[in-house]
Protein backbone atom coordinates (compact mmCIF):
# COMPACT_ATOMS: atom_id res chain seq x y z
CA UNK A 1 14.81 25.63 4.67
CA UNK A 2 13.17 22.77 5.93
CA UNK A 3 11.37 23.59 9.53
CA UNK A 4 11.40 20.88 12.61
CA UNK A 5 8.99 21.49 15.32
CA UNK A 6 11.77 20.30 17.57
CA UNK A 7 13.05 23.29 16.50
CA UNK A 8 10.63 25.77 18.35
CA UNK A 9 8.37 23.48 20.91
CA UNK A 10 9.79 23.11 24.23
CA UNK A 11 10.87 19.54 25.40
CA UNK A 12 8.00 19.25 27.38
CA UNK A 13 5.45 19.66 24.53
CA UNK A 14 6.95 17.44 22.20
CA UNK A 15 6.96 14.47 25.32
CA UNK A 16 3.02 15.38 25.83
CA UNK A 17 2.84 15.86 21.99
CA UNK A 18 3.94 12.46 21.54
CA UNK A 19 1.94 10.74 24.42
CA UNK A 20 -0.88 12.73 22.32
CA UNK A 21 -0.18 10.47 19.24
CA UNK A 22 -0.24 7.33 21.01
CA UNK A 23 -3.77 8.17 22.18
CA UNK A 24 -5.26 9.15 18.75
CA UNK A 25 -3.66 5.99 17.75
CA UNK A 26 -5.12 3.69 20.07
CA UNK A 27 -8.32 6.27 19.67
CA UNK A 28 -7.75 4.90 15.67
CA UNK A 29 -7.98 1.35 17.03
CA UNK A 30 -10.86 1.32 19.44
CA UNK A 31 -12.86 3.45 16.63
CA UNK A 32 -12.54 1.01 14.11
CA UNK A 33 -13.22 -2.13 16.12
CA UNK A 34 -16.67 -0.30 17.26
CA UNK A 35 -17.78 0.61 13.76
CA UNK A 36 -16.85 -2.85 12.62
CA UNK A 37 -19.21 -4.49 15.35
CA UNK A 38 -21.71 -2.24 14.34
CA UNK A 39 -21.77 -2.48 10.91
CA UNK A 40 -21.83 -6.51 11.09
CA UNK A 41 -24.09 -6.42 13.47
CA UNK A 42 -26.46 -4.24 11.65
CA UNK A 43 -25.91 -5.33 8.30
CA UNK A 44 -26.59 -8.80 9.03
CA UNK A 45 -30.21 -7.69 10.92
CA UNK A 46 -31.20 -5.85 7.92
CA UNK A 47 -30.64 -8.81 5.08
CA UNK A 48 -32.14 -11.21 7.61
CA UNK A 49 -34.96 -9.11 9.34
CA UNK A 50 -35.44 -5.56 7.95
CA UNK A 51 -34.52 -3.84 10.91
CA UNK A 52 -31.34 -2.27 12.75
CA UNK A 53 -31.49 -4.79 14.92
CA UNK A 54 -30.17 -4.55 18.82
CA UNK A 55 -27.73 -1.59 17.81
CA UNK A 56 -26.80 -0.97 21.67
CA UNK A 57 -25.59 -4.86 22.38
CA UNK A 58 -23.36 -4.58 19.36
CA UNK A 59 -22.14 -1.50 20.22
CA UNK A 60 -21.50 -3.02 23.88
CA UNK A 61 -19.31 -5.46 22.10
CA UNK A 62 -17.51 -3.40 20.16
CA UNK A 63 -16.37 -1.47 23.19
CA UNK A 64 -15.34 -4.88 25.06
CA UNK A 65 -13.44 -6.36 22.86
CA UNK A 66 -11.93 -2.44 21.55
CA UNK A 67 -10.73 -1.89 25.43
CA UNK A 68 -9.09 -5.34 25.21
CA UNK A 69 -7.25 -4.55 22.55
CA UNK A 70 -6.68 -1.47 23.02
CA UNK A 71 -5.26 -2.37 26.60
CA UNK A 72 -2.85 -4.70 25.23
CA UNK A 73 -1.28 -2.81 22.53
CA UNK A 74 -0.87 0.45 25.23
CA UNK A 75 1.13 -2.31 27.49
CA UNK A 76 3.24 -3.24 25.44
CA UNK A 77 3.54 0.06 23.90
CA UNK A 78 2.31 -0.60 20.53
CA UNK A 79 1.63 3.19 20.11
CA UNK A 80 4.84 4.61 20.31
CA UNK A 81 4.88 7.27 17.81
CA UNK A 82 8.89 5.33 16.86
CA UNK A 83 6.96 2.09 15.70
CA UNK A 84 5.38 3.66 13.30
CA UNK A 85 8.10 4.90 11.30
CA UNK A 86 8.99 0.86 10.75
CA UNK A 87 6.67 -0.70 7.86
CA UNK A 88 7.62 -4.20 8.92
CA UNK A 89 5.75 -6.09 11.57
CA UNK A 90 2.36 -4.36 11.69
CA UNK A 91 0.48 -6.53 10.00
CA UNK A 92 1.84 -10.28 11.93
CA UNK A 93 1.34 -7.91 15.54
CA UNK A 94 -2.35 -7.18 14.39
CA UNK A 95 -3.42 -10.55 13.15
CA UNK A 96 -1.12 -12.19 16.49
CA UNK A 97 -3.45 -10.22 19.27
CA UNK A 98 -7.07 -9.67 17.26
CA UNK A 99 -7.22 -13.81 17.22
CA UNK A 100 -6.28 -13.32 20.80
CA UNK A 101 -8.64 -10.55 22.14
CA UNK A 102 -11.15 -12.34 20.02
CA UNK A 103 -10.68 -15.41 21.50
CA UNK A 104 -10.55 -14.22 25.17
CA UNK A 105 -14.27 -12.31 23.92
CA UNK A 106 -16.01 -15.99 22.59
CA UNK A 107 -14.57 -17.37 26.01
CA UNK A 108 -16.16 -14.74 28.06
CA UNK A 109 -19.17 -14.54 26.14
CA UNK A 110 -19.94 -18.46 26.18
CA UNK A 111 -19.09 -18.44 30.34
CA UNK A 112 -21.65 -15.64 30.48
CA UNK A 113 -23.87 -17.15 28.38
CA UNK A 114 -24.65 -14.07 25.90
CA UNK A 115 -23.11 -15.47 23.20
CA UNK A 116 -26.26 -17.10 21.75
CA UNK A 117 -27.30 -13.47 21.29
CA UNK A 118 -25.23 -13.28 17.84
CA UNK A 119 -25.69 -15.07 14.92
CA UNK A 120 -22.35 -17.37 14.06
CA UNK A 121 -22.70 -15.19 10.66
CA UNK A 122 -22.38 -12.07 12.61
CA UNK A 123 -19.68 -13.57 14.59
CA UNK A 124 -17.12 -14.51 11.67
CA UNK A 125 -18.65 -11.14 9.69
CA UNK A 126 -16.90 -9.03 12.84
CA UNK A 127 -13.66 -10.66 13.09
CA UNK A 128 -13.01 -10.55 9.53
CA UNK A 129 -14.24 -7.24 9.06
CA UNK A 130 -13.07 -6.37 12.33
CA UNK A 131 -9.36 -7.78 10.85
CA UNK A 132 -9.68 -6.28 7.90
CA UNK A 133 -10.25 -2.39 9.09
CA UNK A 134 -7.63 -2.86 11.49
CA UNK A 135 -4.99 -3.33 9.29
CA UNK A 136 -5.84 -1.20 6.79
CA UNK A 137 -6.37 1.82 9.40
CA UNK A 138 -2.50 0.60 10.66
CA UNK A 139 -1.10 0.87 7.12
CA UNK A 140 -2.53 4.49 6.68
CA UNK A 141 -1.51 5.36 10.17
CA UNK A 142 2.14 4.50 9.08
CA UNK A 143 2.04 6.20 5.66
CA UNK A 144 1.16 9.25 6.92
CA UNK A 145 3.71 9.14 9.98
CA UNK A 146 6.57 7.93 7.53
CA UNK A 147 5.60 10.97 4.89
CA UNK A 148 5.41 13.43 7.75
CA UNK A 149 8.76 12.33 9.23
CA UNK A 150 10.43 12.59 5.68
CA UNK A 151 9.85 16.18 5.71
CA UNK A 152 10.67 17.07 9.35
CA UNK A 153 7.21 17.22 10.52
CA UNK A 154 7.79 15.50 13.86
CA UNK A 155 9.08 15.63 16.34
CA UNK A 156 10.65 12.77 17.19
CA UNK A 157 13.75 12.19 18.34
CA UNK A 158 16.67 15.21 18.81
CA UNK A 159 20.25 13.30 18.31
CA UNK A 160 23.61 13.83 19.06
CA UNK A 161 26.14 11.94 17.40
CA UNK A 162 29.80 10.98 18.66
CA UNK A 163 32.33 9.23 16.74
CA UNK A 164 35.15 9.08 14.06
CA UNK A 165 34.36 11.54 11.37
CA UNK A 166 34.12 8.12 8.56
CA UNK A 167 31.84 6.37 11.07
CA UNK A 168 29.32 9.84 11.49
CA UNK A 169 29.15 10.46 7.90
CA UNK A 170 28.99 6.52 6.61
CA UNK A 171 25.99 6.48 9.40
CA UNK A 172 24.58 9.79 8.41
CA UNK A 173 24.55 8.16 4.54
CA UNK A 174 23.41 4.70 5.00
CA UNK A 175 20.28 5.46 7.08
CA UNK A 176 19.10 8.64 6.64
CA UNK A 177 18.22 9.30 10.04
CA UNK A 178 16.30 12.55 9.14
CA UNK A 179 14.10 10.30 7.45
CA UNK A 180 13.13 8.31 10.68
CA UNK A 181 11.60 11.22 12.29
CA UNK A 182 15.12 12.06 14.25
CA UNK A 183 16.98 15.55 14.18
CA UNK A 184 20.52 15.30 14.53
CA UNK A 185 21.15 18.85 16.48
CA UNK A 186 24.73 17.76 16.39
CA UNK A 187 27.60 15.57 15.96
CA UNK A 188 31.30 15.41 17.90
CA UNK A 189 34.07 13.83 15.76
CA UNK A 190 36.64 12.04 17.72
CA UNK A 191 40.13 12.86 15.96
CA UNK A 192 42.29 9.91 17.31
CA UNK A 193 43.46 8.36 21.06
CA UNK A 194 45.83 11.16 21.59
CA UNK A 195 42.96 13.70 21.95
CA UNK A 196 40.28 11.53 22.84
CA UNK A 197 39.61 12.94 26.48
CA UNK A 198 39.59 16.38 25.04
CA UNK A 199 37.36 15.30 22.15
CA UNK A 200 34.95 13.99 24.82
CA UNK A 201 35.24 17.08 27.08
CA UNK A 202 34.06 19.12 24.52
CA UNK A 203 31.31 17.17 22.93
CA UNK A 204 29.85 16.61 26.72
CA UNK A 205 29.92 20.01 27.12
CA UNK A 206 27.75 20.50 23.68
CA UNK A 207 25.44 18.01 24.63
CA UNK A 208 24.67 19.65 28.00
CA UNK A 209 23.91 23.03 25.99
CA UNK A 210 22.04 20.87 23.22
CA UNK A 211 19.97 18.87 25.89
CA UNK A 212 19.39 15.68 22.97
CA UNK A 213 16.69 12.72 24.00
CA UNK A 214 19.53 10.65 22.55
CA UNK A 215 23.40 10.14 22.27
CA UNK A 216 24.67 7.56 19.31
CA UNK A 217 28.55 6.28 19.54
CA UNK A 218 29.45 5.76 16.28
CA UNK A 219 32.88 4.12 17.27
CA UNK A 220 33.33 0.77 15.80
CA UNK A 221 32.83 -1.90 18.76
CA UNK A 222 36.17 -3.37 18.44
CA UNK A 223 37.02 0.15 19.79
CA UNK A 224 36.33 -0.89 23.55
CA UNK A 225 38.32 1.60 25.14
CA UNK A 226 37.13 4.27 22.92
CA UNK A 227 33.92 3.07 23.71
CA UNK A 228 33.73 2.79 27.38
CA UNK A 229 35.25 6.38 27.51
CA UNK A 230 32.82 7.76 25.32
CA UNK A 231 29.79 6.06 27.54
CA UNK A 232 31.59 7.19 30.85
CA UNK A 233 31.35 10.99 29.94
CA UNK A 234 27.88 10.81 28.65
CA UNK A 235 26.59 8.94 31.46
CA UNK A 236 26.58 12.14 32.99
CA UNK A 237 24.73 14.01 30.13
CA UNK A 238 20.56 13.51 30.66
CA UNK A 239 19.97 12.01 27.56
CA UNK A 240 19.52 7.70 26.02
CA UNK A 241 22.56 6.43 25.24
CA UNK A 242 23.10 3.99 22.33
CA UNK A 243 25.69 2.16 21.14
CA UNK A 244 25.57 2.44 17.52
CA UNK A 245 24.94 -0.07 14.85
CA UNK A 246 27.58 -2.17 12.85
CA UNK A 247 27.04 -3.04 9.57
CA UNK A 248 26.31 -7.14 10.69
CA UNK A 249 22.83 -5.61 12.17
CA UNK A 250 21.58 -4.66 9.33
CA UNK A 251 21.07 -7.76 7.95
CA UNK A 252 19.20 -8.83 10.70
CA UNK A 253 15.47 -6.78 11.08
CA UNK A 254 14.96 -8.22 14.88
CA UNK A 255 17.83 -8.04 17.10
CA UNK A 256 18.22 -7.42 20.52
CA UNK A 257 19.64 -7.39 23.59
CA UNK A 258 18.81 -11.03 25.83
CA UNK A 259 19.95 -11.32 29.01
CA UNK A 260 19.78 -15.55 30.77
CA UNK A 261 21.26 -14.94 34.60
CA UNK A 262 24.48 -13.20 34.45
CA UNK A 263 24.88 -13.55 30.72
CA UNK A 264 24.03 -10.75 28.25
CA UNK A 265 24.32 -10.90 24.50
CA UNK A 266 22.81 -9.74 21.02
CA UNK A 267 20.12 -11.60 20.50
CA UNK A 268 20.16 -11.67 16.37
CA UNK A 269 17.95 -14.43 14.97
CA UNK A 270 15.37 -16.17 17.19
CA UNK A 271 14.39 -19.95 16.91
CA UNK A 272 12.37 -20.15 13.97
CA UNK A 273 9.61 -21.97 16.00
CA UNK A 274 8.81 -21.81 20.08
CA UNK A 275 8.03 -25.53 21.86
CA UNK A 276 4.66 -24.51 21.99
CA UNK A 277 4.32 -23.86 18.01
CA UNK A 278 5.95 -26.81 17.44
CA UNK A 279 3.78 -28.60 19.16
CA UNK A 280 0.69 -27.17 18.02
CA UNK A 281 1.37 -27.32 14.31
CA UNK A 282 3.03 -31.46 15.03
CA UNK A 283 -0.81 -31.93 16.47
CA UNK A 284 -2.39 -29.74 13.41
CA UNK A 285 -0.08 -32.11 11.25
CA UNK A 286 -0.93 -35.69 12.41
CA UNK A 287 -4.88 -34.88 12.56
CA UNK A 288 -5.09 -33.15 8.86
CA UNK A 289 -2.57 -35.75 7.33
CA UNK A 290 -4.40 -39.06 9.11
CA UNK A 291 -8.02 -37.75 8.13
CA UNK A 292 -6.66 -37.36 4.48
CA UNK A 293 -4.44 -40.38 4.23
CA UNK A 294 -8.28 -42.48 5.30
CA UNK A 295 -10.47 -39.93 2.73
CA UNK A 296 -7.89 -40.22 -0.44
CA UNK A 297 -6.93 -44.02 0.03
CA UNK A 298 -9.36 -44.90 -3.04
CA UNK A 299 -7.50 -42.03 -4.93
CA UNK A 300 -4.40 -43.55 -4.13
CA UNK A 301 -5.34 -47.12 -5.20
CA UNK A 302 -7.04 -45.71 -8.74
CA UNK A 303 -3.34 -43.77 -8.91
CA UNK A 304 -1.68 -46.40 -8.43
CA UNK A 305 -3.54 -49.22 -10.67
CA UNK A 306 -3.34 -46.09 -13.78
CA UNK A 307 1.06 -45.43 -12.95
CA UNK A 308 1.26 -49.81 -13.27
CA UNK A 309 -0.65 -49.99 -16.87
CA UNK A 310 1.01 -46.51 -18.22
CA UNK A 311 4.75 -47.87 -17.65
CA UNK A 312 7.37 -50.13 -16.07
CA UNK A 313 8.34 -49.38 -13.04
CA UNK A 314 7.38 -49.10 -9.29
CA UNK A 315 4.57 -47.08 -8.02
CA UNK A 316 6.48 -44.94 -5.90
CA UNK A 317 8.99 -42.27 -6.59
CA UNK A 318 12.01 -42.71 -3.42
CA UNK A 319 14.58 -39.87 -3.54
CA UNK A 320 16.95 -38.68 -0.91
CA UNK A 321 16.42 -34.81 0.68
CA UNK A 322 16.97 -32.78 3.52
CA UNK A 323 14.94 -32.02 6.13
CA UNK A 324 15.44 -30.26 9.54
CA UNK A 325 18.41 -29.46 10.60
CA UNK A 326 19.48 -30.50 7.64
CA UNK A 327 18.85 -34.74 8.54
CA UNK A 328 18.30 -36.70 5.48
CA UNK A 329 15.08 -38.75 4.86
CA UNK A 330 13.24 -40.36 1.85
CA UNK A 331 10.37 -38.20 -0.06
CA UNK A 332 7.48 -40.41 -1.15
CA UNK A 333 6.17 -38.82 -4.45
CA UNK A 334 3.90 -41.25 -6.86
CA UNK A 335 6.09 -42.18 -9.79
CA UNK A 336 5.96 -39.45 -12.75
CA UNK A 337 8.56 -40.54 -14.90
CA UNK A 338 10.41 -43.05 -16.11
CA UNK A 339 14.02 -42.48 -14.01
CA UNK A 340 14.70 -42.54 -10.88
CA UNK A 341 17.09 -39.92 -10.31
CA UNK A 342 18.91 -40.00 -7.01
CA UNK A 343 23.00 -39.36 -6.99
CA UNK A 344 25.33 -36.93 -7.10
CA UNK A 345 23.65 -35.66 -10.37
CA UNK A 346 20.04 -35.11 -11.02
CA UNK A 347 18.56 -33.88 -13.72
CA UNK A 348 15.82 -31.29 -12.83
CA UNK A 349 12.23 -31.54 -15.07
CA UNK A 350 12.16 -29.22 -17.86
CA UNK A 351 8.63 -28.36 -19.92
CA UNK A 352 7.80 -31.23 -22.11
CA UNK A 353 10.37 -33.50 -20.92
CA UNK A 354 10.17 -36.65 -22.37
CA UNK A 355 11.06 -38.45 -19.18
CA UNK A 356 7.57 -37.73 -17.99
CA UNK A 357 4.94 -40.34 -18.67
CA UNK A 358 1.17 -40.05 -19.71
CA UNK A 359 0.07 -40.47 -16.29
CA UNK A 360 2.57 -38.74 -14.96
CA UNK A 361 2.24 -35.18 -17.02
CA UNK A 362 -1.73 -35.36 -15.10
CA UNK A 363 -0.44 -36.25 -11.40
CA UNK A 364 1.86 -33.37 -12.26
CA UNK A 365 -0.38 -30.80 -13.22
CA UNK A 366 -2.75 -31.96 -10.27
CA UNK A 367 -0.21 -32.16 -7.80
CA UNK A 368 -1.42 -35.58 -7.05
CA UNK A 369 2.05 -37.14 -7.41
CA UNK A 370 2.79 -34.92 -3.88
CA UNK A 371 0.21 -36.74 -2.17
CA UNK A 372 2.70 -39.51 -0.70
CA UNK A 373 4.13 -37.18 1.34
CA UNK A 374 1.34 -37.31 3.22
CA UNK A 375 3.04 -40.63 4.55
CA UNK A 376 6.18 -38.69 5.49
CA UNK A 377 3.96 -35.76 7.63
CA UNK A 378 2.97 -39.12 9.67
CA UNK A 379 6.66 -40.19 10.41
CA UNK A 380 7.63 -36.68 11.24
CA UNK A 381 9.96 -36.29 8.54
CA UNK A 382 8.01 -33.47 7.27
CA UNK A 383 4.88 -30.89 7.70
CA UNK A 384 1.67 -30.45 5.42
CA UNK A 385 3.11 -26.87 5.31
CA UNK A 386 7.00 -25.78 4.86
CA UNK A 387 9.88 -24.96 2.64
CA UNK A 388 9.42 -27.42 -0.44
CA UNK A 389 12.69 -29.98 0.08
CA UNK A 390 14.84 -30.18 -3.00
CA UNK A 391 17.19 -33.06 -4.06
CA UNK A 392 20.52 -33.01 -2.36
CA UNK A 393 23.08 -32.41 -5.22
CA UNK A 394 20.45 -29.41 -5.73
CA UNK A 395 21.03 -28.09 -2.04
CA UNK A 396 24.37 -28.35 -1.81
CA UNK A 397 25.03 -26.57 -5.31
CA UNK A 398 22.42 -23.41 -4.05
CA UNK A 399 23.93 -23.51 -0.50
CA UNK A 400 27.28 -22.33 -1.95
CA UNK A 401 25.25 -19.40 -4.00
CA UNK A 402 22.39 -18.12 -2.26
CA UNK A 403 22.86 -16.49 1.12
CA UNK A 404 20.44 -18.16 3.88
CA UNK A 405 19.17 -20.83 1.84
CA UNK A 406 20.62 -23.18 4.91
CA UNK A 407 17.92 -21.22 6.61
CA UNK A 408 14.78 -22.96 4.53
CA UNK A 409 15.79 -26.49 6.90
CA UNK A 410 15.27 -24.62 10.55
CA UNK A 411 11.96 -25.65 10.01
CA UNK A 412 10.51 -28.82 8.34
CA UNK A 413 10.17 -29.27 4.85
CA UNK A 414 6.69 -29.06 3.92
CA UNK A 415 4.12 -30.38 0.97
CA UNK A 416 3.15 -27.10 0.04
CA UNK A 417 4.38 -23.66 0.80
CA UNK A 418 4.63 -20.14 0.57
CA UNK A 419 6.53 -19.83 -2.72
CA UNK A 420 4.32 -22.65 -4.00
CA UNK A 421 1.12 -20.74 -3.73
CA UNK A 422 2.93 -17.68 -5.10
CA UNK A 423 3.86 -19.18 -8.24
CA UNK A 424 7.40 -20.12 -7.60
CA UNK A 425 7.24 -24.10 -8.21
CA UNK A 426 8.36 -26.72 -11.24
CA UNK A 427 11.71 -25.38 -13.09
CA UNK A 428 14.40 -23.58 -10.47
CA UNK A 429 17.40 -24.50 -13.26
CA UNK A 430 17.86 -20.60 -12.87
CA UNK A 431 19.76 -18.76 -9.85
CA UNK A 432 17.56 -15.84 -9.92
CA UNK A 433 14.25 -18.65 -9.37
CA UNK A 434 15.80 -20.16 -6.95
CA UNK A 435 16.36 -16.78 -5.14
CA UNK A 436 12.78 -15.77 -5.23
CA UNK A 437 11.71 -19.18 -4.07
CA UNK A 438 13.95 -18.82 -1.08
CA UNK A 439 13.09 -15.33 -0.14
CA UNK A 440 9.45 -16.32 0.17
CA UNK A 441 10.33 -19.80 1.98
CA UNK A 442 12.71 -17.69 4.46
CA UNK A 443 9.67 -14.91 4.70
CA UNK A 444 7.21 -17.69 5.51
CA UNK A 445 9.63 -18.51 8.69
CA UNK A 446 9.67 -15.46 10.11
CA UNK A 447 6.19 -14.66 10.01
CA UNK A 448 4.83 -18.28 10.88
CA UNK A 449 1.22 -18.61 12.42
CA UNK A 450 -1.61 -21.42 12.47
CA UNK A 451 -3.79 -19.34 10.21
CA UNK A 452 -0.81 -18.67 7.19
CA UNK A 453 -0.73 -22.90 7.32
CA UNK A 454 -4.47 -22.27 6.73
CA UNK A 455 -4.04 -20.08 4.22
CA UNK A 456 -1.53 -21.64 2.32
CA UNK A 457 -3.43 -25.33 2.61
CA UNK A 458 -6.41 -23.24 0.96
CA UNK A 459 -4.23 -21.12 -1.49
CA UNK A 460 -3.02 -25.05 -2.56
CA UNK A 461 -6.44 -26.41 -3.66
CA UNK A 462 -7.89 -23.31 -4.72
CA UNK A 463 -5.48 -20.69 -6.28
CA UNK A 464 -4.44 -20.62 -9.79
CA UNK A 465 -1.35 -19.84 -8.76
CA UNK A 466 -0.17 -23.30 -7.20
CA UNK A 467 -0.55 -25.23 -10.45
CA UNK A 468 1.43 -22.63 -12.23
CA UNK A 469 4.86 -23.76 -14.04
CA UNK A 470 3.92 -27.39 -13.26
CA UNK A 471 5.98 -29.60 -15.35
């Protein structure tokens, strides 16, 4: 027999129970962001000047920049004991607000002019550090949460379900609710229109003895009337009421009500990119791309002299590909072999393919024949960072078999990218290649940030992995 504490601790505990969790979480936070400071601080003093060094100013910091973040996360209710049950999201919410709080601390420390009291090594030691112990403290936090939950060993949620008895036990078995943290004290099956307002009669009357924190109608949502009865007798019952999930949400991880004026709807998939972001990564775009276009022209002319003496042909490789939204444009790449492939039919590079020339096989390997593109980040056709574009009779074919792929041109295509860095580049002749390449393209949208462009731009020039399966 498996024991719930809902079982045995009175509503009122489990509410100040949970409020209890959300302060030894933020608690968690604040601790970790003071021993960071500390540790940096002190480290840093001892390898430079055998001492401690001013212990109580980095402890002072700590605590600043700790009750900003602390602050933030309580207000927008970071700590709820719910979001910890979800795996997904921590890491992009941590990363998101640290370079904020951190930012809003250099600002306030340069205005008050104690900045100059750190070294710059101290400085970057604490926010990476600082980073670091964050995330890993989150990711424990939610392990333990999830394992407790798994076995009933929080209290949570008490649920009452209401619905057709397919819809209660097809819930019940895809999600497991038990395993969320929730207790399902009971559930009311509807038996069909003719006894619906007795049906609804008696499971009121069960949730008033009950007393759940939540009620889920399980009806299907093309049941309106069904549904509007159901919400009209537990409007009266003090409990949440929820409107339970259809099978289209659970392909999509962030959806959610949005209300403009008047207008209400399901908000299911949110543009990839705000005005903002776009703008700041056009800006990040133009200045990297123009400073390397100036620094690599005498690569380009030595690339270009070596492609003329190794073959016939132009020094520029022109093929046709999508970009945003799906708009055509021409990809500059320096020429590699000795077609020019660019129809209906185009045959993708294979491991010693004798198409590719001397030259070539080295610009390859290098991924020097890419560096064109930097001419296309100029025009706006593309980013330094993206989904890599493919050739069109190649899109169109994987469009029809891969579910999203459309999704890789909501953003622009880019030199390099996530599945690039990861290994995933050179030979996609195979669905199942294709299909990783596209789940870590369609990952890199929904988790976009200035730094992961860093990241990935560094990943390209320094990682093993991104001159993998070159060919």
């Amino acid at each position: 027999m498996r024991l719930d504490w809902s079982d045995w601790l009175p509503r009122g505990r489990l509410t100040l129970l949970r409020s209890f969790f959300g302060m030894l979480a933020g608690l968690a936070d604040a601790t970790t962001i003071i021993a960071s400071a500390v540790a940096v601080g002190m480290a840093y003093h001892w390898g430079a000047y055998g001492d401690g060094g001013p212990v109580g100013n980095f402890l002072e910091v700590g605590l600043f920049v700790s009750l900003m973040f602390v602050t933030a996360n309580t207000m927008r209710n970071e700590y709820a004991l719910s979001n910890f049950l979800q795996t997904a999201g921590h890491g992009r919410r941590t990363v998101h607000l640290w370079n904020i709080v951190f930012a809003c601390a250099l600002v306030f420390g340069f205005a008050t002019k104690t900045t100059g009291e750190f070294s710059r090594a101290t400085i970057v030691g604490f926010y990476l550090l600082g980073l670091g112990c964050l995330i890993a403290t989150r990711a424990a936090v939610v392990r333990l949460v999830r394992a407790s939950a798994s076995v009933g060993g929080l209290p949570l949620k008490r649920v009452f379900l209401v619905g057709h008895e397919a819809d209660v036990e097809g819930f019940a078995a895809r999600y497991q609710p038990w395993e969320s943290g929730m207790q399902v004290v009971a559930a009311a099956v509807l038996r069909g229109r003719d006894t619906l307002e007795e049906d609804l009669a008696l499971a009121a009357a069960s949730a008033r003895m009950l007393r759940p924190d939540d009620v889920f109608i399980l009806a299907p949502w093309s049941e309106s009337e069904t549904i509007d009865a159901c919400i009209d007798v537990f409007l009266r019952v003090p409990a949440s009421i929820h409107l339970g999930p259809e099978r289209v949400l659970d392909r999509f991880g962030d959806a959610r009500i949005s209300r403009v004026g008047a207008v209400s709807s399901l908000h299911l998939v949110r543009r990839p990119l705000s005005s903002g972001e776009v703008a700041l990564k056009r800006a990040f775009d133009v200045l990297v791309a123009a400073a390397a276009v100036a620094l690599l022209s005498p690569l380009f002319a030595l690339v270009a002299l070596a492609i003329k003496l190794d073959s016939p042909g132009p020094v520029f490789f022109l093929q046709r590909r999508y970009g945003f939204n799906q708009e055509p444009f021409r990809i500059f790449k320096f020429r590699s072999m000795r077609t020019m492939d660019d129809g209906r039919h185009v045959q993708q590079a294979q491991v010693d393919d004798p198409r590719i020339t001397r030259v070539g096989r080295i610009l390859r390997a290098t991924n020097i024949d890419e560096l064109p593109q930097l001419f296309n980040v100029l025009s706006g056709e593309m980013s330094l960072v993206g989904p890599r574009p493919h050739a069109l009779a190649h899109d169109q074919m994987y469009e029809q078999a891969i579910a999203f792929y459309a999704r890789r041109h909501n953003v622009k295509p880019g030199i390099t990218g996530w599945a690039q860095v990861n290994g995933l580049r050179g030979d996609t002749s195979g669905e199942g290649k294709m299909r990783s390449r596209v789940e870590h393209d369609l990952w890199y949208i929904d988790n976009w940030s200035p730094l992961l462009d860093l990241r990935i731009l560094w990943l390209t020039v320094f990682s093993r992995k991104a001159y993998r399966n070159a060919v």
